[in-house]
Protein backbone atom coordinates (compact mmCIF):
# COMPACT_ATOMS: atom_id res chain seq x y z
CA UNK A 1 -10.02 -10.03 -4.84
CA UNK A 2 -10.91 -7.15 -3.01
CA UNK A 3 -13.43 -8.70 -0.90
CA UNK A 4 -10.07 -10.02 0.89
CA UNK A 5 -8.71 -6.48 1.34
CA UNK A 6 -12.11 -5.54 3.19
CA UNK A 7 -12.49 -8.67 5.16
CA UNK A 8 -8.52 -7.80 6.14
CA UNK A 9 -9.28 -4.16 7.46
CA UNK A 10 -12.57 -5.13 8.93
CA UNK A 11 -10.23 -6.67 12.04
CA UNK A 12 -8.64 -2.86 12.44
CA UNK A 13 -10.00 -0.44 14.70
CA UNK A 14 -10.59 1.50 11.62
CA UNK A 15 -14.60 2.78 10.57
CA UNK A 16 -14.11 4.28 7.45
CA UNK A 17 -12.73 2.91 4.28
CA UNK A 18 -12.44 5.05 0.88
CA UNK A 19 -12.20 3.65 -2.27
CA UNK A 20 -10.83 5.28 -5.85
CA UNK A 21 -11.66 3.86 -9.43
CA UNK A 22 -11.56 5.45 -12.32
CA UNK A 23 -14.92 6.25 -14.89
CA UNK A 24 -14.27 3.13 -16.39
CA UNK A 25 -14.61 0.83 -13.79
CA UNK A 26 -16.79 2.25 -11.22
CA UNK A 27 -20.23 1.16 -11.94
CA UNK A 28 -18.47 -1.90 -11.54
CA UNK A 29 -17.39 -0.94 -7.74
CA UNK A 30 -20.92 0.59 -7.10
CA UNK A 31 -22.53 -3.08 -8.55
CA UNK A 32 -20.14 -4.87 -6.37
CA UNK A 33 -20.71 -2.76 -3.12
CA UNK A 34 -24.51 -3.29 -3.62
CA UNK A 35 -23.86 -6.88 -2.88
CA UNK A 36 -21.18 -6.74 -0.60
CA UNK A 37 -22.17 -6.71 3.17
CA UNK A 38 -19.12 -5.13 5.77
CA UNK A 39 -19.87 -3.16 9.07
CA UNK A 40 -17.22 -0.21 7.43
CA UNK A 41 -18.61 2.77 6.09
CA UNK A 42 -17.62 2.67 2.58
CA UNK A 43 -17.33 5.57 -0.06
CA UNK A 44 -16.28 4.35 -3.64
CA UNK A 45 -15.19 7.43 -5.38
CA UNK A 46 -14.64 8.29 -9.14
CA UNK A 47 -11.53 10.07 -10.12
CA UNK A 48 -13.06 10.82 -13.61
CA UNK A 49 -10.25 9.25 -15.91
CA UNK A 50 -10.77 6.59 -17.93
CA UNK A 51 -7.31 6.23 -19.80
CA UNK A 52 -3.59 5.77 -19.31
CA UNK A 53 -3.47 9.72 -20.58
CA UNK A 54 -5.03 11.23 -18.07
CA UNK A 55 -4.99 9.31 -14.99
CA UNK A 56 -4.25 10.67 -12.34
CA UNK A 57 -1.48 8.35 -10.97
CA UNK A 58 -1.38 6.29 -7.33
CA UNK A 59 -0.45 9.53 -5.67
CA UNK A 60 -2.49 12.04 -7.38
CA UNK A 61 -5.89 9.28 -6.60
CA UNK A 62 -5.09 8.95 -2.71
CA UNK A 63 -4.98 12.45 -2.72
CA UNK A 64 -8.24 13.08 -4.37
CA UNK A 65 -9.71 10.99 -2.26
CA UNK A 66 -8.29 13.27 0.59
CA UNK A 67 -9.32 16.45 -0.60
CA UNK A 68 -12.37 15.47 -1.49
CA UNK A 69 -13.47 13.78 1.68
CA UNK A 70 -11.13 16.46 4.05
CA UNK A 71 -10.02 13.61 5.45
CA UNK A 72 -7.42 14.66 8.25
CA UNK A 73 -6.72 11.36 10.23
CA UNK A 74 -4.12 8.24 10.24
CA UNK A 75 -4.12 6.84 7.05
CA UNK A 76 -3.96 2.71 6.14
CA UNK A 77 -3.17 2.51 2.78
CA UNK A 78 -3.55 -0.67 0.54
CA UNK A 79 -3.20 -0.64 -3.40
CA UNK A 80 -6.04 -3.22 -4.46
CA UNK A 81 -3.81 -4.91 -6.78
CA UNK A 82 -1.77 -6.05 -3.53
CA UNK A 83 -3.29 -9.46 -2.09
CA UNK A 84 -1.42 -10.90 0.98
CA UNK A 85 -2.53 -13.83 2.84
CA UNK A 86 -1.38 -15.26 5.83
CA UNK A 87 -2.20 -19.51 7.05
CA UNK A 88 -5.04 -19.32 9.67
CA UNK A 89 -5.76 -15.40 9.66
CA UNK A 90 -6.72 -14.47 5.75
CA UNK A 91 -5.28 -10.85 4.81
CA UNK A 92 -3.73 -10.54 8.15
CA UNK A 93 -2.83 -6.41 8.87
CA UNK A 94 -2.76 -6.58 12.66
CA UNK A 95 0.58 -6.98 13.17
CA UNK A 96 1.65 -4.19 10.61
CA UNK A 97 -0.72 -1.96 12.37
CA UNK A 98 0.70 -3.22 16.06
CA UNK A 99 3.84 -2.46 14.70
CA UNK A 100 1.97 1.43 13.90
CA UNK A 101 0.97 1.65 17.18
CA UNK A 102 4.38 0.48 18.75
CA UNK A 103 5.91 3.42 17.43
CA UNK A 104 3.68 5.84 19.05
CA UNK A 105 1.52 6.66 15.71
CA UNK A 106 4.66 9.14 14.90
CA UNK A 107 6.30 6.95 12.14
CA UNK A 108 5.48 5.63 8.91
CA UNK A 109 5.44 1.71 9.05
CA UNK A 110 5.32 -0.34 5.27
CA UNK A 111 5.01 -3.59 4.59
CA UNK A 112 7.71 -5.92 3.11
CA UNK A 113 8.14 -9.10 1.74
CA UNK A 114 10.78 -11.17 -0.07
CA UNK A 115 10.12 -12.15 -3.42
CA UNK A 116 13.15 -14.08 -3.34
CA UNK A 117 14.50 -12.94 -6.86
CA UNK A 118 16.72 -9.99 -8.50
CA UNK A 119 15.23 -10.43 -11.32
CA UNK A 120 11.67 -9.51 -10.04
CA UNK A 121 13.28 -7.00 -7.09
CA UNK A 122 14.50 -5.10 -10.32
CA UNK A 123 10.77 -4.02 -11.50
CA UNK A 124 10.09 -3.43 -7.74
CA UNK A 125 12.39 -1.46 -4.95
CA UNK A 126 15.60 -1.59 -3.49
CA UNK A 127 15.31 -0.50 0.20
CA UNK A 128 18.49 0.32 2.76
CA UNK A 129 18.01 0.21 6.53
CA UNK A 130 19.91 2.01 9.20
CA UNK A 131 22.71 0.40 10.43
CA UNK A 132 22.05 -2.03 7.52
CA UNK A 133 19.96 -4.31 9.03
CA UNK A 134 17.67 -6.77 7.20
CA UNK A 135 14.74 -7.06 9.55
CA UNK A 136 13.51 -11.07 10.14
CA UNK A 137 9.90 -12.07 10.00
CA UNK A 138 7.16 -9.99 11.97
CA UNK A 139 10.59 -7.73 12.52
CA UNK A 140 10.76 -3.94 11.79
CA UNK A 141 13.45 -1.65 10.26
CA UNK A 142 13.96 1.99 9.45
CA UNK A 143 14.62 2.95 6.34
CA UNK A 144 16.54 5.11 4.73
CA UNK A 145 16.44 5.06 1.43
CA UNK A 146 14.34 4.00 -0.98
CA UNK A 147 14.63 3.58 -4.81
CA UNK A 148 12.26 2.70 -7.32
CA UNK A 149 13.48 0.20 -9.78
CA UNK A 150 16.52 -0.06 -9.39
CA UNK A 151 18.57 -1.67 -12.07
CA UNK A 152 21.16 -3.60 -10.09
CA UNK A 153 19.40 -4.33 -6.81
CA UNK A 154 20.72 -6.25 -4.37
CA UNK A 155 18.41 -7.44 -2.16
CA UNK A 156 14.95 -9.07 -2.67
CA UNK A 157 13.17 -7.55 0.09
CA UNK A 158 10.83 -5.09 -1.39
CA UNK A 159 8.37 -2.74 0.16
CA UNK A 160 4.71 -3.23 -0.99
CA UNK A 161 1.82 -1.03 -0.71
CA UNK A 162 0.30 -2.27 2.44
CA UNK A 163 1.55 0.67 4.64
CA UNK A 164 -0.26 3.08 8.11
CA UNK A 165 0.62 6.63 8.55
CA UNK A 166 0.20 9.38 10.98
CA UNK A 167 -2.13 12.25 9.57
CA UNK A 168 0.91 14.49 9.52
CA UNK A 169 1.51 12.45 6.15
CA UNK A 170 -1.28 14.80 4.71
CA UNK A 171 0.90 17.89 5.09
CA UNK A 172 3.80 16.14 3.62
CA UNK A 173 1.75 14.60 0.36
CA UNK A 174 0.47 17.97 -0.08
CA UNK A 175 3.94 19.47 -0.27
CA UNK A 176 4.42 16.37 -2.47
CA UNK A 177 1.78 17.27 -4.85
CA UNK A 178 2.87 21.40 -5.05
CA UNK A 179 6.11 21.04 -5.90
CA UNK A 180 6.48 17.59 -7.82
CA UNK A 181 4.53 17.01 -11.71
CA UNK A 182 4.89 13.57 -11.88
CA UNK A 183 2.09 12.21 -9.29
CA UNK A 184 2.28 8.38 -10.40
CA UNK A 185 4.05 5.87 -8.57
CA UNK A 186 3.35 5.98 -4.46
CA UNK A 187 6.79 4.84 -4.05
CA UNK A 188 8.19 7.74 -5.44
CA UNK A 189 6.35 9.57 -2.89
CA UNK A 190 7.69 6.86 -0.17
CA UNK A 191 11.11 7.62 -1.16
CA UNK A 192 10.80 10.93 -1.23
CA UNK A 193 9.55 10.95 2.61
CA UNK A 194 12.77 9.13 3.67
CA UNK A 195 15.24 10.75 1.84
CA UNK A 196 13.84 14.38 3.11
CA UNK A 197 13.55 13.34 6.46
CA UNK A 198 9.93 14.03 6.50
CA UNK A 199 9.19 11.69 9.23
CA UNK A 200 10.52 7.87 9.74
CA UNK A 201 9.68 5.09 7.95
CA UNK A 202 10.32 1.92 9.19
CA UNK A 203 9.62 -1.66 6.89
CA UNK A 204 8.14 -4.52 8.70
CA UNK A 205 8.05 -7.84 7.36
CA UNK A 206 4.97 -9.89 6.36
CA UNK A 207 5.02 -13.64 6.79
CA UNK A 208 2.26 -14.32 4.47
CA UNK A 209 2.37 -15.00 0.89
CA UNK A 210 1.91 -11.75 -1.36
CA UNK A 211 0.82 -11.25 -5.05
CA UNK A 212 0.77 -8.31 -7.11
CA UNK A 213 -2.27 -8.97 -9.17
CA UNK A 214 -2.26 -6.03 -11.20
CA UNK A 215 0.50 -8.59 -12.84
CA UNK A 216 -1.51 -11.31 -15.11
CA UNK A 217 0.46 -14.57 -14.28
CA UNK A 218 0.49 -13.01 -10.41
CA UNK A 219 -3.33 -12.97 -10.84
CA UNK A 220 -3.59 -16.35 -12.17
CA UNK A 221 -1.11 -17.42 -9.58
CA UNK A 222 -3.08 -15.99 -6.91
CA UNK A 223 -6.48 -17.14 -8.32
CA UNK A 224 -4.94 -21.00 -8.08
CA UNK A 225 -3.25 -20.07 -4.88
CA UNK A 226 -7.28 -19.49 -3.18
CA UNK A 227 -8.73 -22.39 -5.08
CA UNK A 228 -6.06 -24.77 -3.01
CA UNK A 229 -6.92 -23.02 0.13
């Protein structure tokens, strides 16, 4: 599945991709890079936790791999449990990263997508908009506010973790990381951005078809999804 992820960022102007696993899985990574080809430089990087106990969480992994590397650029960030597709163009990020550039490189842009059920929007997000619009298809909105599932949502438009952001980001997830102990869930940290006015955020809609495979039946979903294609 990641292979698609790759192939999708390959179209960027983007030269460096960094990849975190944890102990457990990355000899698998390294195996898998060995016989992957892609003109990106790729690091695959090993947080050192191998259990539920001591991972690090979404948050506290991106920004490992940040310190780490001293990486101090724009950031495109995609969870590798998040496979999108789009007809004719594969894992399609150009427009979401159009949509980046639009807005001068000085806002935070996230992909969304309708899932088309409360029930699943529940385990998700529930996002408002300025002015409460609903942005259409290949639309954007800003956001402003964000919560992580919510009980009683009322929309099915969720924000996934396909998102770009300007390297002032860095300053802000390092804030983040001082003052906050729970470094787990990236949308936390999304939420957090909005509601302190760190910089704007704005939601643009995919058109594609999304899975989040870190989900078993969205796996086996997506795995008969590809064989049909």
């Amino acid at each position: 599945m990641i292979n698609h992820v790759v192939r999708g960022i390959e179209t960027l102007p983007i030269t460096d991709i960094f990849l975190v696993t944890n102990d457990k899985f990355y000899n698998q990574f390294i195996d898998w890079q060995k016989n992957f080809d892609t003109k990106l430089k790729m690091r695959i990087l090993n947080d050192g936790t191998r259990s539920n106990e001591d991972r690090l969480g979404a948050v506290g992994d991106i920004w490992h791999v940040i310190e780490k590397c001293g990486i101090n650029d724009d950031l495109l960030i995609v969870a590798g449990d998040n496979l999108y597709y789009e007809k004719g163009t594969g894992y399609n990020l150009k427009p979401l990263n159009r949509a980046f550039e639009d807005l001068g490189k000085n806002a935070g842009v996230v992909g969304l997508y309708d899932v088309k059920s409360l029930a699943i929007a529940k385990h998700m997000n529930q996002i408002t908009f300025v002015d409460g619009k609903i942005p259409l298809t290949n639309e954007k909105a800003q956001m402003i506010k964000i919560i992580e599932k919510d009980s009683e949502p009322t929309s099915t438009l969720i924000a996934i973790m396909v998102e770009a952001y300007p390297r002032t980001v860095i300053e802000c997830l390092r804030d983040y990381i001082k003052t906050r102990e729970n470094h787990d869930r990236w949308g936390d940290f999304r939420g957090w951005l909005v509601k302190e006015n760190k910089m704007p955020v704005y939601g643009y809609r995919l058109p594609g078809k999304w899975f989040d495979v870190g989900i078993i039946e969205e796996l086996e979903k997506a795995r008969r999804f590809y064989e049909r294609i």
